[in-house]
C-alpha atoms as a PDB file:
ATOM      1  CA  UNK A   1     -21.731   2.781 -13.686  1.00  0.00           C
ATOM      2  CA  UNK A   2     -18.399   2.488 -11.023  1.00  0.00           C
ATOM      3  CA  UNK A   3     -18.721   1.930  -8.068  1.00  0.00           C
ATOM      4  CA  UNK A   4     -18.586   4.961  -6.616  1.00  0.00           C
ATOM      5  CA  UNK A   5     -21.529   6.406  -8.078  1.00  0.00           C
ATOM      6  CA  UNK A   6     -23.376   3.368  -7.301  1.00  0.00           C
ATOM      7  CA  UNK A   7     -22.567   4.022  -3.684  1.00  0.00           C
ATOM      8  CA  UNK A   8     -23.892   7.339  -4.005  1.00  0.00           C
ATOM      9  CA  UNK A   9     -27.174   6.732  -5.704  1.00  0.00           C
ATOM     10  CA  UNK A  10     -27.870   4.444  -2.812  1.00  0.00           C
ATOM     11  CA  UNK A  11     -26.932   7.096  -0.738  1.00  0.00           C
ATOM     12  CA  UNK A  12     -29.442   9.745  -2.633  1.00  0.00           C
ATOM     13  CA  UNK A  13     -32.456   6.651  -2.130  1.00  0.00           C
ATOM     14  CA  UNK A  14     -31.835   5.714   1.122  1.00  0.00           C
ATOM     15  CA  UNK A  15     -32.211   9.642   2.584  1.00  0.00           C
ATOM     16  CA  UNK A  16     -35.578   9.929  -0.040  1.00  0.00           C
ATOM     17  CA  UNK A  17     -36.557   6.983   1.903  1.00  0.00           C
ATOM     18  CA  UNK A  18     -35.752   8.047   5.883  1.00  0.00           C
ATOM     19  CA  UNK A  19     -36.118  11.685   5.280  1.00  0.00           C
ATOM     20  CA  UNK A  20     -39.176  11.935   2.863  1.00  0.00           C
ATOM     21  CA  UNK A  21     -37.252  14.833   1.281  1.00  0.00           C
ATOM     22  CA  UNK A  22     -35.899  15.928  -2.316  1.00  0.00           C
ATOM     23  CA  UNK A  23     -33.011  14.371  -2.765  1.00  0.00           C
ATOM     24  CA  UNK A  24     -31.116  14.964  -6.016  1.00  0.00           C
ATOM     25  CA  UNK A  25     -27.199  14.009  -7.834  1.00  0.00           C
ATOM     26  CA  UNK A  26     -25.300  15.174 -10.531  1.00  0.00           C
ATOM     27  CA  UNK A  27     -22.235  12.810 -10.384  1.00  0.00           C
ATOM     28  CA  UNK A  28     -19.299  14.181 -12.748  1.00  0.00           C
ATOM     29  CA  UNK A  29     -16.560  10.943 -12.505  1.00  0.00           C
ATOM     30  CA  UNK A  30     -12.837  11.363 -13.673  1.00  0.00           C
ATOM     31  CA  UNK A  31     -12.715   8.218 -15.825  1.00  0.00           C
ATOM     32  CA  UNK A  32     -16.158   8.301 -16.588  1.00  0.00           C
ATOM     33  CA  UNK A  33     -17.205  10.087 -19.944  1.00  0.00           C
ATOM     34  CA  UNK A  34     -20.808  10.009 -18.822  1.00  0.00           C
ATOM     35  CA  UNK A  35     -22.806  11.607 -16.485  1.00  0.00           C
ATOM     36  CA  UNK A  36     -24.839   9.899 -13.573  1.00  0.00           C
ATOM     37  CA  UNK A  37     -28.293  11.627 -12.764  1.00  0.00           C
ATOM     38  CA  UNK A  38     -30.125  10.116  -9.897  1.00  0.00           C
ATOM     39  CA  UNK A  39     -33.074   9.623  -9.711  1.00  0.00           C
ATOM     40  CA  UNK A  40     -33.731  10.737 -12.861  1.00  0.00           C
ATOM     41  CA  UNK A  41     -32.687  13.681 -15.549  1.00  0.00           C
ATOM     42  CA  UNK A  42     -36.725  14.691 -15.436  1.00  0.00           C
ATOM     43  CA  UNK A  43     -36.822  14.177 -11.273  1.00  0.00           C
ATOM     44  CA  UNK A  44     -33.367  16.186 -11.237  1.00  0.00           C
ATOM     45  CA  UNK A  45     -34.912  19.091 -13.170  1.00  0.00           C
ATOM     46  CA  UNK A  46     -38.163  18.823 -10.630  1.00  0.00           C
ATOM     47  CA  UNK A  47     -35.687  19.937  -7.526  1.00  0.00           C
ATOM     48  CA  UNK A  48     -33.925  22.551  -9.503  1.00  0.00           C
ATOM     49  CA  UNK A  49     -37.253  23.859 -10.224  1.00  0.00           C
ATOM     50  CA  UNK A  50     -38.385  23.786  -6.624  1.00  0.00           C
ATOM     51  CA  UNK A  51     -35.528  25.245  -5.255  1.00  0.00           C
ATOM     52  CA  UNK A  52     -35.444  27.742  -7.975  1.00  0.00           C
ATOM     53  CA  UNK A  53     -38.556  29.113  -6.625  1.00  0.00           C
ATOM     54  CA  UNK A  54     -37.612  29.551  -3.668  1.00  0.00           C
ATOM     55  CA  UNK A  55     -36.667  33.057  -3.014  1.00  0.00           C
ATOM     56  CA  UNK A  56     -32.834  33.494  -2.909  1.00  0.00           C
ATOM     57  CA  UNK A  57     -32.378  33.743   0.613  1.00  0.00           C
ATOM     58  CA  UNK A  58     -34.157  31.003   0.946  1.00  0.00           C
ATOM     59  CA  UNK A  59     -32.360  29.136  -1.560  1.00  0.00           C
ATOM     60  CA  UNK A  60     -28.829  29.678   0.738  1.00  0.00           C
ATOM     61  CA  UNK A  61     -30.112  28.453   3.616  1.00  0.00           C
ATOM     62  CA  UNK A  62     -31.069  25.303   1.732  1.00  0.00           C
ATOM     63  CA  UNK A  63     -27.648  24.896   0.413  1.00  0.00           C
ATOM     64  CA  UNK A  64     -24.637  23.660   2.019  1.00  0.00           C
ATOM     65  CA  UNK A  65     -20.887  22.605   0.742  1.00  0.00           C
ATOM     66  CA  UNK A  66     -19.247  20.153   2.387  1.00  0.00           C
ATOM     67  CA  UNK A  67     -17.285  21.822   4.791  1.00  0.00           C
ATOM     68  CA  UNK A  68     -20.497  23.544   5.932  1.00  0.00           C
ATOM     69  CA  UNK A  69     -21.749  20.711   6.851  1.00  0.00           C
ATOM     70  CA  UNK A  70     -19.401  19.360   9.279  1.00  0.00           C
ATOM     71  CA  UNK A  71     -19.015  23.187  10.708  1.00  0.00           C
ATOM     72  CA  UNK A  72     -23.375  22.303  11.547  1.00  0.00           C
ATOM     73  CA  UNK A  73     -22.577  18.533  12.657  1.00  0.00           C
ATOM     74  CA  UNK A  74     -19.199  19.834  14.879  1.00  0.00           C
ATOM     75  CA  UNK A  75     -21.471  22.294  16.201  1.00  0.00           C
ATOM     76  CA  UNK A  76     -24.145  20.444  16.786  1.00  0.00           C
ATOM     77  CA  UNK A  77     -22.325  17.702  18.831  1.00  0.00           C
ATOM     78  CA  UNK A  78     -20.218  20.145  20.791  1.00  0.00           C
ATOM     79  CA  UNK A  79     -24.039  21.357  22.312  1.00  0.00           C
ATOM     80  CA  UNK A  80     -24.865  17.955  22.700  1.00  0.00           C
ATOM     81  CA  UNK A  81     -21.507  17.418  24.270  1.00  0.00           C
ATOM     82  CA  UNK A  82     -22.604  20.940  26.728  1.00  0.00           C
ATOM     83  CA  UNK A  83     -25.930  19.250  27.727  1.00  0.00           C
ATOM     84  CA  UNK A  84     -24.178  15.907  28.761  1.00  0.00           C
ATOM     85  CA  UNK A  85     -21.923  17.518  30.568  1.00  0.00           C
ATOM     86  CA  UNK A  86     -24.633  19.416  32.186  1.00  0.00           C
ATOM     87  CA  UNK A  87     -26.584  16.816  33.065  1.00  0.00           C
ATOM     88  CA  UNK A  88     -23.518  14.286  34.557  1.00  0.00           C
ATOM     89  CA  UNK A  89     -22.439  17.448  37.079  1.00  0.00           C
ATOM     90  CA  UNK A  90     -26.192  17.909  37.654  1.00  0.00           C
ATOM     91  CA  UNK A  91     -26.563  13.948  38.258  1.00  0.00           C
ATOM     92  CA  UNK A  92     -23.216  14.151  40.588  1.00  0.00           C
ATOM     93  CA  UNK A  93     -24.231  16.912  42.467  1.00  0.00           C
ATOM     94  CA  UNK A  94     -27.688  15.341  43.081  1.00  0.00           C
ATOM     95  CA  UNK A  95     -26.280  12.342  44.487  1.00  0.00           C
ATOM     96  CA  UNK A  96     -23.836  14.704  46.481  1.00  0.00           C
ATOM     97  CA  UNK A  97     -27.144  16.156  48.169  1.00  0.00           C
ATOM     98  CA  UNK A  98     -28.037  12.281  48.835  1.00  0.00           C
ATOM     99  CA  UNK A  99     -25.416  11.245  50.189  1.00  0.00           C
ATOM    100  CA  UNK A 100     -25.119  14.392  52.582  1.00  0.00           C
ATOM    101  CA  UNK A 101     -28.763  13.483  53.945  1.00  0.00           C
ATOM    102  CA  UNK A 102     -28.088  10.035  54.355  1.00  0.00           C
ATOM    103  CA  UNK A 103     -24.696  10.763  56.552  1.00  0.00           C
ATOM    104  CA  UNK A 104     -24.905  14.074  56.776  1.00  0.00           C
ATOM    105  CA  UNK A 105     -21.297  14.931  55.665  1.00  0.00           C
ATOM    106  CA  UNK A 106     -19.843  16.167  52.033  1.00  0.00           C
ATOM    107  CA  UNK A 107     -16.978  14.665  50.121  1.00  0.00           C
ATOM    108  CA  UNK A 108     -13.932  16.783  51.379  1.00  0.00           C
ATOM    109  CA  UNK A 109     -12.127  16.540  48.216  1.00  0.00           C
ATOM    110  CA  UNK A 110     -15.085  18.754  47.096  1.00  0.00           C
ATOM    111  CA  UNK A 111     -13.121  21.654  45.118  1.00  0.00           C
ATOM    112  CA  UNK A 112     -15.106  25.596  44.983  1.00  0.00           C
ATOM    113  CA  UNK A 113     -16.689  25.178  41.334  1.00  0.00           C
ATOM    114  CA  UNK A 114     -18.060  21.643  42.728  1.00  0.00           C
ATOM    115  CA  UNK A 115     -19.297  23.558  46.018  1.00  0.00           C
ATOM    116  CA  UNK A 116     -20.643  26.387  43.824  1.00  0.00           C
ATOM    117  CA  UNK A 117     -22.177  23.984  41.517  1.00  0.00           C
ATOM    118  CA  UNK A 118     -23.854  22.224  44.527  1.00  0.00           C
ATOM    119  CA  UNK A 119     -25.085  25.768  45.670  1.00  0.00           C
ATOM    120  CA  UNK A 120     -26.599  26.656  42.299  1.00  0.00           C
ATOM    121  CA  UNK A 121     -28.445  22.907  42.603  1.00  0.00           C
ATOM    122  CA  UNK A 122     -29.602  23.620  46.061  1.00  0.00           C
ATOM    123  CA  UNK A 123     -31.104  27.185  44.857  1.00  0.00           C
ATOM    124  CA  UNK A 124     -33.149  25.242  42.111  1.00  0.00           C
ATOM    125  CA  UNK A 125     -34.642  22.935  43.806  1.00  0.00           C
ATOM    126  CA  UNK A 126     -35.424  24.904  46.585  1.00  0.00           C
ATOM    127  CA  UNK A 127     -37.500  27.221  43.530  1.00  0.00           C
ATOM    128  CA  UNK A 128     -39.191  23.925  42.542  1.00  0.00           C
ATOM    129  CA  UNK A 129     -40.153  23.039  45.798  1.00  0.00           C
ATOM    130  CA  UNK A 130     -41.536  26.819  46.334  1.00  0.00           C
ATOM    131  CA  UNK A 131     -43.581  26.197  42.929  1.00  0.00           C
ATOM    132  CA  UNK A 132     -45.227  23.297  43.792  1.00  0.00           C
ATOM    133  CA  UNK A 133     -46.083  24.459  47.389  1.00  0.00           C
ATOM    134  CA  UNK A 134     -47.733  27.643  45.666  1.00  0.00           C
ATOM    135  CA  UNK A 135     -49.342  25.281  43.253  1.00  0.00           C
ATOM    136  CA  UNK A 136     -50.959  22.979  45.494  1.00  0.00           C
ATOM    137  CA  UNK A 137     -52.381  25.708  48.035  1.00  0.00           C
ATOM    138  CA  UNK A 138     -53.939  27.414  44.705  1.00  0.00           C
ATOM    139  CA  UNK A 139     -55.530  23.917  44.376  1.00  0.00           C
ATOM    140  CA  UNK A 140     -56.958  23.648  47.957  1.00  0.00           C
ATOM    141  CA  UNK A 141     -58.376  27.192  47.441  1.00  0.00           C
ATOM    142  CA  UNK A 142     -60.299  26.179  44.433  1.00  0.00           C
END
């Protein structure tokens, strides 16, 4: 076996291992006459199997090249990107509100999306606030 397959078949075990999934290869090598199966030809044939049950829609949705792939992981960090974006102008914004009861001024470098983004902050919290009010006089009614 090169060392390339090997790579791979460690590869196949280690995501068995983390993912406690089915996790099959068929490795077709250049200079390599034979075939690598991994785990095994009978093991091989056991996901085929499965997934050939599946129905075929089913089936797609299990399956995905290589370029698919990184289309799911690209989108997948650009959300995560979104939500840490989010959460730094939410963070900035909350110590803007800080600050401004502490001194009772706002940055003046403070541009309109910042002061609309502060605005939209203000609104939610002053919602929160209104829930928990409304929740704690339920509670003394009880």
């Amino acid at each position: 076996m090169l060392c390339f397959s090997t790579g791979i078949i460690k590869k196949i075990n280690e995501i068995t291992a983390l993912c406690g999934i089915d996790v099959c290869g068929i490795i077709y090598e250049e200079n390599n006459a034979q075939t690598v199966v991994c785990p095994s030809e009978e093991e091989v044939q056991m996901v085929l199997d499965k997934l050939t049950s599946f129905p075929e829609y089913k089936q797609r949705k299990s399956m995905v090249d290589h370029e698919g792939f990184l289309r799911q992981s690209i989108a997948k960090a650009l959300e995560k990107l979104k939500k840490q974006k989010n959460n730094s102008k939410k963070n900035e914004m909350n110590e803007l509100i800080g600050q401004f009861i502490h001194t009772g001024e706002l940055d003046g470098n403070m541009g309109e999306s910042d002061l609309e983004d502060l605005s939209l902050l203000i609104v939610e919290n002053l919602k929160e606030v209104e829930q928990r009010i409304e929740w704690i006089q339920s509670e003394d009614e009880d």
